[in-house]
N, C-alpha and C. Protein backbone atom coordinates (compact mmCIF):
# COMPACT_ATOMS: atom_id res chain seq x y z
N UNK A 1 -11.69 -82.64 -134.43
CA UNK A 1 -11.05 -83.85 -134.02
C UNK A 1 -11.62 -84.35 -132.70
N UNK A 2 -12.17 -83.79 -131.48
CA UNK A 2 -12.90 -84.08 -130.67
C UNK A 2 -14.22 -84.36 -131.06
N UNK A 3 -14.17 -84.04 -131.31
CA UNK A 3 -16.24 -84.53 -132.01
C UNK A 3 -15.70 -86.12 -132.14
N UNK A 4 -14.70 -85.88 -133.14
CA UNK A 4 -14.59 -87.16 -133.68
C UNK A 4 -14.62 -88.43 -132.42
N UNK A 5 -13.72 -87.94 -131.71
CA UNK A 5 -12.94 -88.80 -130.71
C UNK A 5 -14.05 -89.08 -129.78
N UNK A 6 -14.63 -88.31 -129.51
CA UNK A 6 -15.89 -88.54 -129.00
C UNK A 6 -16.94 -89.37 -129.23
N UNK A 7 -17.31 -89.24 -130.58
CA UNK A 7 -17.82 -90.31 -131.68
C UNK A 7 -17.98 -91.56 -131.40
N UNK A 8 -15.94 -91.71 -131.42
CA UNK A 8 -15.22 -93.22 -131.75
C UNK A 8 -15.28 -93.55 -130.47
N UNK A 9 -15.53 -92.81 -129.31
CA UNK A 9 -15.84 -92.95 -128.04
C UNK A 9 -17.26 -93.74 -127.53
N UNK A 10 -18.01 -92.95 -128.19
CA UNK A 10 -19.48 -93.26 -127.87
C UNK A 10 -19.63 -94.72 -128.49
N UNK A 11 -19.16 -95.22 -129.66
CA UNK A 11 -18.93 -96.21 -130.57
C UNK A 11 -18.88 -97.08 -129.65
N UNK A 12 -17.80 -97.43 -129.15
CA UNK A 12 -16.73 -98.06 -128.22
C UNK A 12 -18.02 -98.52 -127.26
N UNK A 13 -18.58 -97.44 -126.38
CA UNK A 13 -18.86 -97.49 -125.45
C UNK A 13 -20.68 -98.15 -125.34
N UNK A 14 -21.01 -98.08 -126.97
CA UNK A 14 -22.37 -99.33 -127.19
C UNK A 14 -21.86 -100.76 -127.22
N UNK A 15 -20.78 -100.89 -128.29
CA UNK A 15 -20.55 -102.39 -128.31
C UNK A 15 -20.22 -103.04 -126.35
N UNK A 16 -19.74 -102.16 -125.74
CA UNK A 16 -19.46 -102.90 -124.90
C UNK A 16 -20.62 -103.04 -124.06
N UNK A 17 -21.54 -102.07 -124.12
CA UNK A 17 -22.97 -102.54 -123.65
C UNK A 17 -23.01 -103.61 -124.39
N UNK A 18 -23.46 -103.89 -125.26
CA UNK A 18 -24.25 -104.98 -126.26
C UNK A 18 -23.04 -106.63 -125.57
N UNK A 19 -21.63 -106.35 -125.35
CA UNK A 19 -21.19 -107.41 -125.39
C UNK A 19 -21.38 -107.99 -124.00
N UNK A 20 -21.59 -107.10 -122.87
CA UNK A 20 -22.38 -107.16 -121.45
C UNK A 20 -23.57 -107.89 -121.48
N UNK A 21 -24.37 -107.88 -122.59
CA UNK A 21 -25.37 -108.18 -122.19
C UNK A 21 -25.56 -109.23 -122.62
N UNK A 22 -24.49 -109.57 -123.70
CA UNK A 22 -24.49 -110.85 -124.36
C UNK A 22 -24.45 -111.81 -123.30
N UNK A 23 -22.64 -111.62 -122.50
CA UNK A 23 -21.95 -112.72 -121.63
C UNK A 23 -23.30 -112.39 -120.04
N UNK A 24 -24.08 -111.82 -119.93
CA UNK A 24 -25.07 -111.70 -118.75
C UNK A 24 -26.23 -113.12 -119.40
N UNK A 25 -26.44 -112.64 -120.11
CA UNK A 25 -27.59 -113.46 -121.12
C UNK A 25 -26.80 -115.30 -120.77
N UNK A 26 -25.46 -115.35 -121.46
CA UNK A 26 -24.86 -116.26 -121.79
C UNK A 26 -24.52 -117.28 -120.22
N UNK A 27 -24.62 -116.62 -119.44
CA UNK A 27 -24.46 -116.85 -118.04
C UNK A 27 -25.94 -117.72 -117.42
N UNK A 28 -27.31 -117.23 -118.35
CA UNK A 28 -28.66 -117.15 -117.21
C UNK A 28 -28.53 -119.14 -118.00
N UNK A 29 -29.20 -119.50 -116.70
CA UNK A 29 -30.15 -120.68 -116.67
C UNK A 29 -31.21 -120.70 -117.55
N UNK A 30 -31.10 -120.99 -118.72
CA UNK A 30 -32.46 -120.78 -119.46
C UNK A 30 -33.42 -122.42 -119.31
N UNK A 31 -32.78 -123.43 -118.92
CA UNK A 31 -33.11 -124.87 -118.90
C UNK A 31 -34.08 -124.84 -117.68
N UNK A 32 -35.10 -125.74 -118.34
CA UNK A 32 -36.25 -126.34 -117.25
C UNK A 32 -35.36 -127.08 -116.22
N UNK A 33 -36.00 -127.23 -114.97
CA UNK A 33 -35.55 -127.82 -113.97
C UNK A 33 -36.52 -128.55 -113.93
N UNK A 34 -35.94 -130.14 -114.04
CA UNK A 34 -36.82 -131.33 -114.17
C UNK A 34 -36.98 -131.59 -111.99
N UNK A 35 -38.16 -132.46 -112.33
CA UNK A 35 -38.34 -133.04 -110.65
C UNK A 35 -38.85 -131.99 -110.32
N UNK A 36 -39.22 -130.75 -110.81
CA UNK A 36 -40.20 -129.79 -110.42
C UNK A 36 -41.69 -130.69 -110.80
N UNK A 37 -42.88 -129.51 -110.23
CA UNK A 37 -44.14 -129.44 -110.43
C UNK A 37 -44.37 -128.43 -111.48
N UNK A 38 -44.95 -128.41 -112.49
CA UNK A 38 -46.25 -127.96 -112.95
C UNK A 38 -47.36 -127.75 -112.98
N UNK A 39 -48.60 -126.32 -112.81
CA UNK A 39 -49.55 -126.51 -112.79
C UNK A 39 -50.33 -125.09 -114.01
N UNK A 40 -50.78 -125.74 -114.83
CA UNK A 40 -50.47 -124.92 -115.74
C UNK A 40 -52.66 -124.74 -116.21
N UNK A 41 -52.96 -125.21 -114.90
CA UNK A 41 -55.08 -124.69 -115.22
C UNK A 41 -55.46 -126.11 -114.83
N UNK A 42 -56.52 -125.70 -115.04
CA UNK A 42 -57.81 -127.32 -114.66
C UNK A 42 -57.79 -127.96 -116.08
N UNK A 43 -57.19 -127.63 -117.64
CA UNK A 43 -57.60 -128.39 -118.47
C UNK A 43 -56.44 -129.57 -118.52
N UNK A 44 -56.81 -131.09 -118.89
CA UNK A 44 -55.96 -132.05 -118.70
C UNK A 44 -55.82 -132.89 -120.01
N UNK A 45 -56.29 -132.77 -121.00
CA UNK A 45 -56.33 -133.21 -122.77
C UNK A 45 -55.21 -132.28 -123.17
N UNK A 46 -54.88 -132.68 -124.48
CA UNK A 46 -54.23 -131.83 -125.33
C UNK A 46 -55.46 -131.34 -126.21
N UNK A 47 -56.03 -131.87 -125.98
CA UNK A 47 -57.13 -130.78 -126.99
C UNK A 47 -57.97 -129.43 -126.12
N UNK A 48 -57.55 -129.34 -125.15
CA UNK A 48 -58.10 -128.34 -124.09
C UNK A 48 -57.27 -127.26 -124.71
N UNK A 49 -56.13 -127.39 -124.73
CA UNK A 49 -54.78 -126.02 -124.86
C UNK A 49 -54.20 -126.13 -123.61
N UNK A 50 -54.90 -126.36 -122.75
CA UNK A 50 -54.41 -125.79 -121.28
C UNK A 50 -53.11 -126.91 -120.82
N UNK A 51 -52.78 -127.90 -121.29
CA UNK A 51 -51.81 -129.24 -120.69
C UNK A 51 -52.66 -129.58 -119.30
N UNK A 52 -51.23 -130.22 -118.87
CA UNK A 52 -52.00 -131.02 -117.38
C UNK A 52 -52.30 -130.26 -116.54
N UNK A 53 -52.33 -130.69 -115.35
CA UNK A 53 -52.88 -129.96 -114.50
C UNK A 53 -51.71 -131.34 -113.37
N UNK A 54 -50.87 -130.27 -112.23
CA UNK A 54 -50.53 -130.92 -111.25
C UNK A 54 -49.59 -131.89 -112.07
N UNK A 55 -48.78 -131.82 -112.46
CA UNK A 55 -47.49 -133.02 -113.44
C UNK A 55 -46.10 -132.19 -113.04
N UNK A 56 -45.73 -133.23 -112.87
CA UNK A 56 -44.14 -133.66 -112.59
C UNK A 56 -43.50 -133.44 -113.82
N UNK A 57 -42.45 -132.80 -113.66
CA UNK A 57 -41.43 -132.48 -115.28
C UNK A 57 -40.21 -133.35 -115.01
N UNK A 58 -40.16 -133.86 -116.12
CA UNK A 58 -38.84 -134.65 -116.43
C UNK A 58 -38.06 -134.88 -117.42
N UNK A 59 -37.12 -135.48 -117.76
CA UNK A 59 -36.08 -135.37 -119.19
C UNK A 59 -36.15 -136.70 -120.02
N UNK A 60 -36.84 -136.72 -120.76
CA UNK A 60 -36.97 -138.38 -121.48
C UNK A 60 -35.37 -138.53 -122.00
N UNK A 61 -34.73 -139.63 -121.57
CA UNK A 61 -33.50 -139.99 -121.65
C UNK A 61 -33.14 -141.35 -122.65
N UNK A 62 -34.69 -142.00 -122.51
CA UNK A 62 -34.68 -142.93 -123.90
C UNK A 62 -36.35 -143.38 -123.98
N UNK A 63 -36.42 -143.94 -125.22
CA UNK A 63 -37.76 -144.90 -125.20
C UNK A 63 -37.40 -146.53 -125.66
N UNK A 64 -38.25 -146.82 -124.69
CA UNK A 64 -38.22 -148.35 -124.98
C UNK A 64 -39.19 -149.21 -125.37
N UNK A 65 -40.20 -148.43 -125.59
CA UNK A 65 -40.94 -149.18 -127.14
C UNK A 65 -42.31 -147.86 -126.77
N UNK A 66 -43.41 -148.32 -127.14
CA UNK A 66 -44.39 -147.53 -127.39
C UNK A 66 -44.62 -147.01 -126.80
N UNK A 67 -45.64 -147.66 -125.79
CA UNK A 67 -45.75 -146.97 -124.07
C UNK A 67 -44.87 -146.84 -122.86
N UNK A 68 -43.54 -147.17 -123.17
CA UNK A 68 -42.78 -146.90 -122.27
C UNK A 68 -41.65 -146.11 -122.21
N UNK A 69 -40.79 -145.37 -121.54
CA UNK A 69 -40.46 -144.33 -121.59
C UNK A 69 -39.32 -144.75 -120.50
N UNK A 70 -37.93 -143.67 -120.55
CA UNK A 70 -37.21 -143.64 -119.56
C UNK A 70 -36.62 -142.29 -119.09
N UNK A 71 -37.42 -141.94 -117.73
CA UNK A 71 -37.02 -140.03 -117.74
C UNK A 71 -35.69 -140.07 -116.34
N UNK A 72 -35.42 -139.30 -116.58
CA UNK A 72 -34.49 -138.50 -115.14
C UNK A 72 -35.49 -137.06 -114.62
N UNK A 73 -35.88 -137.52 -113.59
CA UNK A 73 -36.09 -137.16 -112.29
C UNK A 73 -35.15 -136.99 -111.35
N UNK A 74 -34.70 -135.51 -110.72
CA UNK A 74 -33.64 -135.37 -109.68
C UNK A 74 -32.66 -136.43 -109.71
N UNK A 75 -31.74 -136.42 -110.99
CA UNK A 75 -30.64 -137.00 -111.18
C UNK A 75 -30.91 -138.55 -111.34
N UNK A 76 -31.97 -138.94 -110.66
CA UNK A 76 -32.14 -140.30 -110.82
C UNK A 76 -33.13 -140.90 -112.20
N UNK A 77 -32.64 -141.91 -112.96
CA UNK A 77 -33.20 -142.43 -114.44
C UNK A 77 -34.55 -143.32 -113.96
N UNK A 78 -35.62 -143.24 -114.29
CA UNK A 78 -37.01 -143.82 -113.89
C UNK A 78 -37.98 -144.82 -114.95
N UNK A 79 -37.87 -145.73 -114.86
CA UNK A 79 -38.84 -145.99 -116.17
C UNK A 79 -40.62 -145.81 -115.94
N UNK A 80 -41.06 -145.60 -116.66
CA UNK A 80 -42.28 -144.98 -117.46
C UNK A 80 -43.03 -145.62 -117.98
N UNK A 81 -44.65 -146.08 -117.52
CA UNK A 81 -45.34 -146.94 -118.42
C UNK A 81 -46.55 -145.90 -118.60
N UNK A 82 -47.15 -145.85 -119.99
CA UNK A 82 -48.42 -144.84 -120.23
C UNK A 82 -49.36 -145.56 -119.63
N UNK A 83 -50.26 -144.58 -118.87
CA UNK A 83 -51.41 -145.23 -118.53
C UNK A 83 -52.80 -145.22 -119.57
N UNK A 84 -53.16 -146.36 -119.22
CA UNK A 84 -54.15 -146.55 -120.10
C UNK A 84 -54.48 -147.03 -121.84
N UNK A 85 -53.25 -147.08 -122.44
CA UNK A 85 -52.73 -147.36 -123.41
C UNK A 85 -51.72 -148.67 -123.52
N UNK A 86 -52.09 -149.32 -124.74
CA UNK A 86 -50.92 -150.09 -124.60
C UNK A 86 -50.54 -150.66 -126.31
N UNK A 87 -49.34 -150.77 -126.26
CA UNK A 87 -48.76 -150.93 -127.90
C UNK A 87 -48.05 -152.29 -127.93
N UNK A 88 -47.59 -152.66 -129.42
CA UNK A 88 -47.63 -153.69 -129.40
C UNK A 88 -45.86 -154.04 -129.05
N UNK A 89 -45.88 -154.91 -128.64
CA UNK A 89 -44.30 -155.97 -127.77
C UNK A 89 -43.35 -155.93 -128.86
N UNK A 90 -42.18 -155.91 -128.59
CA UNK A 90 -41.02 -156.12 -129.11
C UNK A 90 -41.08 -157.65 -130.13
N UNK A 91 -42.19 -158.34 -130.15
CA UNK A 91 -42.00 -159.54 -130.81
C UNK A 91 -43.08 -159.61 -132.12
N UNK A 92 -44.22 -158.12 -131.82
CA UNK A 92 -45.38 -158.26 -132.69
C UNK A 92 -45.37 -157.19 -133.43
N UNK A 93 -46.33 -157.48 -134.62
CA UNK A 93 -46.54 -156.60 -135.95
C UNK A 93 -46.54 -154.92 -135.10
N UNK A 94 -45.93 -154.22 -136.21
CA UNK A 94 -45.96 -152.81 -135.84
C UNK A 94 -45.28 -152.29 -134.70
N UNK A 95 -44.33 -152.65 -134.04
CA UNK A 95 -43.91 -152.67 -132.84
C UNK A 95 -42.89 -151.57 -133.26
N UNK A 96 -42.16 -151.44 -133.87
CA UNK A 96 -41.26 -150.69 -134.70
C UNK A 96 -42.02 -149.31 -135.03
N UNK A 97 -42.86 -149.40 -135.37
CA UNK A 97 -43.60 -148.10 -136.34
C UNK A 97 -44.63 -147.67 -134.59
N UNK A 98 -44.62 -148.14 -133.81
CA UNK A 98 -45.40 -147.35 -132.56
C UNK A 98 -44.38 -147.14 -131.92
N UNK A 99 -42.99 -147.59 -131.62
CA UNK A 99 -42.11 -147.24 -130.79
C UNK A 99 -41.51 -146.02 -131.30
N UNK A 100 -41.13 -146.15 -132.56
CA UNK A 100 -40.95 -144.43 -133.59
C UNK A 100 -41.64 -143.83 -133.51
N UNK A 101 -42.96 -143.78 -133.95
CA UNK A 101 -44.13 -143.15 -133.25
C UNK A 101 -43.84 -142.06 -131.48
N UNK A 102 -43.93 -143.19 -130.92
CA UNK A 102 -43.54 -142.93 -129.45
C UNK A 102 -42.34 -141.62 -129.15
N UNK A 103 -41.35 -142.34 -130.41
CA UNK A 103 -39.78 -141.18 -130.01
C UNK A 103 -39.71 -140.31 -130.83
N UNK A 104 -40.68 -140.29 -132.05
CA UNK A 104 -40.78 -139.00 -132.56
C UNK A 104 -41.39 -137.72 -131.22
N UNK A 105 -42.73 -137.89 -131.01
CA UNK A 105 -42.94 -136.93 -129.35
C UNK A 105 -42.38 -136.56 -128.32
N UNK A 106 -41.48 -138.27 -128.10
CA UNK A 106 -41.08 -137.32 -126.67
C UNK A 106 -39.31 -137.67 -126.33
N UNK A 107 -38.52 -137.75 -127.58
CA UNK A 107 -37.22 -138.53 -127.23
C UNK A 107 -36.85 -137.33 -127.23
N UNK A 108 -35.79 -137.02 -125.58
CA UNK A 108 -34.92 -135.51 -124.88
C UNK A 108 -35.47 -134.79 -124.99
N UNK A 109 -37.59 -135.02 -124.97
CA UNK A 109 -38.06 -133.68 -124.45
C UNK A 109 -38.37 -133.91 -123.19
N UNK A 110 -38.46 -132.59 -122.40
CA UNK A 110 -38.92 -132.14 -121.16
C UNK A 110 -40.35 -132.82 -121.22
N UNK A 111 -40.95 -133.64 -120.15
CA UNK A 111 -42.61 -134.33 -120.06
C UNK A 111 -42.62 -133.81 -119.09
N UNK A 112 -44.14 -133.77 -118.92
CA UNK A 112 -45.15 -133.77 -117.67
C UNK A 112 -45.69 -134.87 -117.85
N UNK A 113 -45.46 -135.28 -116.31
CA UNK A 113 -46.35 -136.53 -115.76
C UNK A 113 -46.93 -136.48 -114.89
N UNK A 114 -48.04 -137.20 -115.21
CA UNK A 114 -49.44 -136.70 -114.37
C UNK A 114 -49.85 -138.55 -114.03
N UNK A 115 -50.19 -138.35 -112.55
CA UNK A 115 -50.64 -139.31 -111.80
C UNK A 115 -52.10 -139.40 -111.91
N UNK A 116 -52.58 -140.94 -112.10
CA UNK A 116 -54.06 -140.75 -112.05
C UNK A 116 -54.10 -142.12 -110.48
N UNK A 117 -54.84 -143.17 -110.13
CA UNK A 117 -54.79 -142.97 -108.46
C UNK A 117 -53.66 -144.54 -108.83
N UNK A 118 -52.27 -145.27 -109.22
CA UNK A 118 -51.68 -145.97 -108.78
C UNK A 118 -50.37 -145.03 -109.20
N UNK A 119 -49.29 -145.62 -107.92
CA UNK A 119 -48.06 -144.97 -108.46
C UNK A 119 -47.35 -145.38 -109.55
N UNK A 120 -46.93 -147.10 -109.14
CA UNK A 120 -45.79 -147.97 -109.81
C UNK A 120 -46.89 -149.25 -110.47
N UNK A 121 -46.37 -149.90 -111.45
CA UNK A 121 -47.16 -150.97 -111.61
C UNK A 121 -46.17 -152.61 -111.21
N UNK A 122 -46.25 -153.43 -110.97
CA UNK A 122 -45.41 -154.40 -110.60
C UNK A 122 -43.95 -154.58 -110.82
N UNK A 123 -43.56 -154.11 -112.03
CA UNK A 123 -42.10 -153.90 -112.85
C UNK A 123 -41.33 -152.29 -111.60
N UNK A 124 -42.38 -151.93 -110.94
CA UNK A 124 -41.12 -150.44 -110.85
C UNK A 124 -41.34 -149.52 -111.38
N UNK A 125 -42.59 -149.59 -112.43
CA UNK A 125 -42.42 -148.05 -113.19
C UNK A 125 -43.29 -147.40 -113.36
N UNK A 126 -42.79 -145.89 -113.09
CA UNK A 126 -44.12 -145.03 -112.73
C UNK A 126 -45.26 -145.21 -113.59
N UNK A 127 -46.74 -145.47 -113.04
CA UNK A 127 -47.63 -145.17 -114.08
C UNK A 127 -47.99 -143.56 -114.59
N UNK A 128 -47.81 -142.66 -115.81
CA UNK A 128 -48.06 -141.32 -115.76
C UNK A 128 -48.85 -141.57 -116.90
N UNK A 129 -49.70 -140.14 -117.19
CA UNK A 129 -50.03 -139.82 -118.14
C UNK A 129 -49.44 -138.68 -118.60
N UNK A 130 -48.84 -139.11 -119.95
CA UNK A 130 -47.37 -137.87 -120.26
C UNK A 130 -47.88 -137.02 -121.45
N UNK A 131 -47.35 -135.61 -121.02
CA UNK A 131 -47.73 -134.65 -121.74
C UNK A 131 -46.24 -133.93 -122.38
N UNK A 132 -46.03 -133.18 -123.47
CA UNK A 132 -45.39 -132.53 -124.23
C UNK A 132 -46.10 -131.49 -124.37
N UNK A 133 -45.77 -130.75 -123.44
CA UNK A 133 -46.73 -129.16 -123.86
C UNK A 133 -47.86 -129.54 -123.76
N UNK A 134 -49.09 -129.01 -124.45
CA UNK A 134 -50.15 -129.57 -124.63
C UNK A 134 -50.20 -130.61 -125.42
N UNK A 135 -49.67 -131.31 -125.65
CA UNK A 135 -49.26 -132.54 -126.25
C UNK A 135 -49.52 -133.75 -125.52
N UNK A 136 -51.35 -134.66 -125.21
CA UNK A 136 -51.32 -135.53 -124.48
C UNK A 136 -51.03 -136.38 -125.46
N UNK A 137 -49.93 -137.24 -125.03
CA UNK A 137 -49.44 -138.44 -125.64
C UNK A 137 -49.88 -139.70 -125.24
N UNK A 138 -50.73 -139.90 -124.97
CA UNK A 138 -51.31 -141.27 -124.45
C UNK A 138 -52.21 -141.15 -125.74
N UNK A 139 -53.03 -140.35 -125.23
CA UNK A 139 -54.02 -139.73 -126.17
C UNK A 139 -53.42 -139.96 -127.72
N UNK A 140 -52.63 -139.15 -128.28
CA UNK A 140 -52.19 -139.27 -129.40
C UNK A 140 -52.04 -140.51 -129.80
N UNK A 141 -51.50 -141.47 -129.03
CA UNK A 141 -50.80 -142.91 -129.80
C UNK A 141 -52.22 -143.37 -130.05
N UNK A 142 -53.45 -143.22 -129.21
CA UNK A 142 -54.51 -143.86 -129.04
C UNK A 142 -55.16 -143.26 -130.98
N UNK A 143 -55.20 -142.35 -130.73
CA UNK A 143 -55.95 -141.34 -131.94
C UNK A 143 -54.96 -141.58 -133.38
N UNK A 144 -53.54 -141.86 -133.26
CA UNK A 144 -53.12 -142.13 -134.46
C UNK A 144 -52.90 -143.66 -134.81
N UNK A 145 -53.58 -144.43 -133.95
CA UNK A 145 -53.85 -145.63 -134.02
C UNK A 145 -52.53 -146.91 -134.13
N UNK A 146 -51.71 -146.01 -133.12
CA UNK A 146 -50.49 -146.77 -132.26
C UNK A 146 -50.87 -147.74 -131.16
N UNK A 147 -52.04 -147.39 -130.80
CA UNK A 147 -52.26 -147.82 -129.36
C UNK A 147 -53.65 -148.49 -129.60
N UNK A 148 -53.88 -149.49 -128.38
CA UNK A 148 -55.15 -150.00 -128.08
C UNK A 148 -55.22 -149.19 -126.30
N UNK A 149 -56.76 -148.73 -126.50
CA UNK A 149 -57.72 -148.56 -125.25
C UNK A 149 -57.14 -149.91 -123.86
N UNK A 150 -56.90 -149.34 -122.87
CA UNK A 150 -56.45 -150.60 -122.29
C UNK A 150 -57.22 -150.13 -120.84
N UNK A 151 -57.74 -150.74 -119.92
CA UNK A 151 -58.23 -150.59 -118.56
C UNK A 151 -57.47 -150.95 -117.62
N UNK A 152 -56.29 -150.25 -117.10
CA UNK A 152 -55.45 -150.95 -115.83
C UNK A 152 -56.30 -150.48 -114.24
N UNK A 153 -57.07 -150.83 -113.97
CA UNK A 153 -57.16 -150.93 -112.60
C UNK A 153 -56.54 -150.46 -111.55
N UNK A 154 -57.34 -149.77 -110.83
CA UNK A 154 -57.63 -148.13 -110.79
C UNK A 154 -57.82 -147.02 -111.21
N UNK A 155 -56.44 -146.99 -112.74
CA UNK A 155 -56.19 -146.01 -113.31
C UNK A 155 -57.64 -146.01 -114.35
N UNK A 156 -58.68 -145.02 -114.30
CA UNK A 156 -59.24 -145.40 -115.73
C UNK A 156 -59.85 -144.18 -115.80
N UNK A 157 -59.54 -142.70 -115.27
CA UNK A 157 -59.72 -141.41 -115.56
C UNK A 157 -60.01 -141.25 -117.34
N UNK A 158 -58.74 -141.73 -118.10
CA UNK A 158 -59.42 -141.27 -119.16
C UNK A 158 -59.98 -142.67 -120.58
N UNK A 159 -60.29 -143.70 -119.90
CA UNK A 159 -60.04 -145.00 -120.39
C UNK A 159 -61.64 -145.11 -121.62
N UNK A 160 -62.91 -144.13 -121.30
CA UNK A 160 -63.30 -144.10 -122.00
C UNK A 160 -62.91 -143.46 -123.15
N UNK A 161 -62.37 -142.37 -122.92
CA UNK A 161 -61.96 -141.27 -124.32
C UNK A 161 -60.85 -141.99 -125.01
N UNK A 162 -60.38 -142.65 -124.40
CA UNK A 162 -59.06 -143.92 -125.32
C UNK A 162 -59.34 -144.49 -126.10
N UNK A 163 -60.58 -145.27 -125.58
CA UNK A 163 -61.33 -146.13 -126.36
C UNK A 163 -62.29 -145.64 -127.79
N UNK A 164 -62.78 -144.56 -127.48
CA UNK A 164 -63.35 -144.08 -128.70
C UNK A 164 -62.50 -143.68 -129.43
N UNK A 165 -61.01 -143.23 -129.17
CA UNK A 165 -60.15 -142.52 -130.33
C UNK A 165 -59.55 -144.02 -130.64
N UNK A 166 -59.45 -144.70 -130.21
CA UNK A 166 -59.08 -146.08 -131.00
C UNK A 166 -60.25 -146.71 -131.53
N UNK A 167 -61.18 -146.58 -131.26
CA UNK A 167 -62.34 -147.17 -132.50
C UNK A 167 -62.23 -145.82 -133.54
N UNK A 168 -62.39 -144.89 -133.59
CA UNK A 168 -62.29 -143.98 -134.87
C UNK A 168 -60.94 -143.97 -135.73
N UNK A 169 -59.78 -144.60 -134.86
CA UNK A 169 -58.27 -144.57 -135.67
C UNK A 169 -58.47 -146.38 -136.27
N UNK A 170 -59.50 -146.95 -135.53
CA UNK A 170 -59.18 -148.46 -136.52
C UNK A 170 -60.44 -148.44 -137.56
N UNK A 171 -61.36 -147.37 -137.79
CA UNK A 171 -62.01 -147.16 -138.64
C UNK A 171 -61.96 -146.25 -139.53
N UNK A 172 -60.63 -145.85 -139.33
CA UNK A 172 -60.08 -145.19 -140.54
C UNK A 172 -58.58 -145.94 -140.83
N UNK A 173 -58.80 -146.87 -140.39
CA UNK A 173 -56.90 -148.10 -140.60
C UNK A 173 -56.48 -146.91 -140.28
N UNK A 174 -55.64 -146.59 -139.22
CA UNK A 174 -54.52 -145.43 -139.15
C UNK A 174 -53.57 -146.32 -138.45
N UNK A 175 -51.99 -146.40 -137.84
CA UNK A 175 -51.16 -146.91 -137.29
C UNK A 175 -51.41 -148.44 -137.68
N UNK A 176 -51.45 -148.99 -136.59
CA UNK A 176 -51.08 -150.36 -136.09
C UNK A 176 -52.59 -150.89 -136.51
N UNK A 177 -53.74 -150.56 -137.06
CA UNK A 177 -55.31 -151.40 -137.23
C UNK A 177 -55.10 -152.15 -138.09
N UNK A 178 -54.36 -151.83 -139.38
CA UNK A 178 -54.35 -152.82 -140.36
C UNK A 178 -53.94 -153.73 -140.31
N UNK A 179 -53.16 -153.83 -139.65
CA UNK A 179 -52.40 -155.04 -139.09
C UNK A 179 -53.02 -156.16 -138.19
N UNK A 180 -54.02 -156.01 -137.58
CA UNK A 180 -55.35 -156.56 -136.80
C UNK A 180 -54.22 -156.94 -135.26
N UNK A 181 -53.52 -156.31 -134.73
CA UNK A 181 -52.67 -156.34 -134.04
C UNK A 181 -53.31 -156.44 -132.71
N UNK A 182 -54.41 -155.03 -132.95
CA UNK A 182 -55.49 -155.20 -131.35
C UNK A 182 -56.98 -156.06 -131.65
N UNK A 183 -56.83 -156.54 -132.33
CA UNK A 183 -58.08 -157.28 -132.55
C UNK A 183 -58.85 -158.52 -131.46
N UNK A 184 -58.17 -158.31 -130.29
CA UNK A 184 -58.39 -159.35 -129.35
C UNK A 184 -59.74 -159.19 -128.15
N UNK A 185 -60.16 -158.49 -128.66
CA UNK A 185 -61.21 -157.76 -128.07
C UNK A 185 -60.92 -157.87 -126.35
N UNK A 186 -59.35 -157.67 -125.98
CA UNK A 186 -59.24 -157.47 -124.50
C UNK A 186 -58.63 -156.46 -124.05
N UNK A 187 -60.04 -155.12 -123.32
CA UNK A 187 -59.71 -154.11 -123.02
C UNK A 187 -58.93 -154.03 -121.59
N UNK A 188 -59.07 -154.90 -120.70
CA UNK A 188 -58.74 -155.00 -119.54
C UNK A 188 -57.30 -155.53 -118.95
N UNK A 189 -56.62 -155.26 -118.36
CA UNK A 189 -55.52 -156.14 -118.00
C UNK A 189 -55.07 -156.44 -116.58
């Protein structure tokens, strides 16, 4: 009968480990802390593996059409324009199918945003180039042919590689080409 009791003792005395470690576990911070830095290597594509390099983390809180974005940064809500990319307006073909596009990637995920040399553009809103993991999303809209190649001034770090993944996504009609939406032959703005 002691063996036993002992047993039903020892019994006793795992679950309550295991339930310790549960409510310890249940207690930790497992959530990113946005308004931090990231620096995660020198590679800055999503096709590197490596993500950005030097980007700001934040909480996408909504999207408001293709290239634009709305994150919280240290409690405060920020709007978001992609650099170097640009999709089509709330009034033109495909505008719908690049803004879904857009919130399939990054709607209530954690981004990195990465500065190339302007902060804000006239409206207030940060210029970044936003990443999802290794997930460059500028890049992407450009390559699944959401986006046209666009040159904003200063910013034009990656404005050639934009441009070629939007001539290979409108020569294979992918997204928004069929629609002849960027057909205006104006890379510049």
């Amino acid at each position: 009968m002691m063996k036993w009791f002992y047993g039903k003792k020892w019994l006793g005395m795992k679950s309550f480990v295991v339930m310790a470690i549960l409510v310890l576990l249940a207690g930790c911070n497992l959530s990113v802390e946005v308004g931090g830095s990231v620096d995660t290597g020198s590679g800055s594509t999503g096709n590197s593996g490596n993500g950005p390099a030097n980007g700001e983390l934040a909480r996408v809180v909504s999207v408001v059409d293709g290239d634009t974005i709305r994150v919280e940064i240290n409690g405060q809500e920020i709007p978001v324009r992609y650099i170097g990319v640009n999709t089509p307006e709330r009034d033109e073909a495909c505008y719908t199918e690049a803004t879904n596009f857009n919130r399939s990637m990054v709607e209530g995920r954690v981004v990195s945003l990465v500065r190339d040399q302007s902060d804000t553009d006239r409206y207030d809103r940060l210029l970044r180039y936003v990443y999802v993991g290794n997930t460059f999303v500028n890049e992407e809209l450009a390559a699944q042919g959401y986006a046209e190649a666009v040159l904003y001034e200063p910013d034009d770090e990656y404005f050639d590689h934009f441009r070629i993944l939007e001539q290979q996504a409108a020569a294979s009609s992918l997204g928004c080409h069929p629609t002849g939406i960027f057909n205006d032959s104006n890379d510049r703005r």
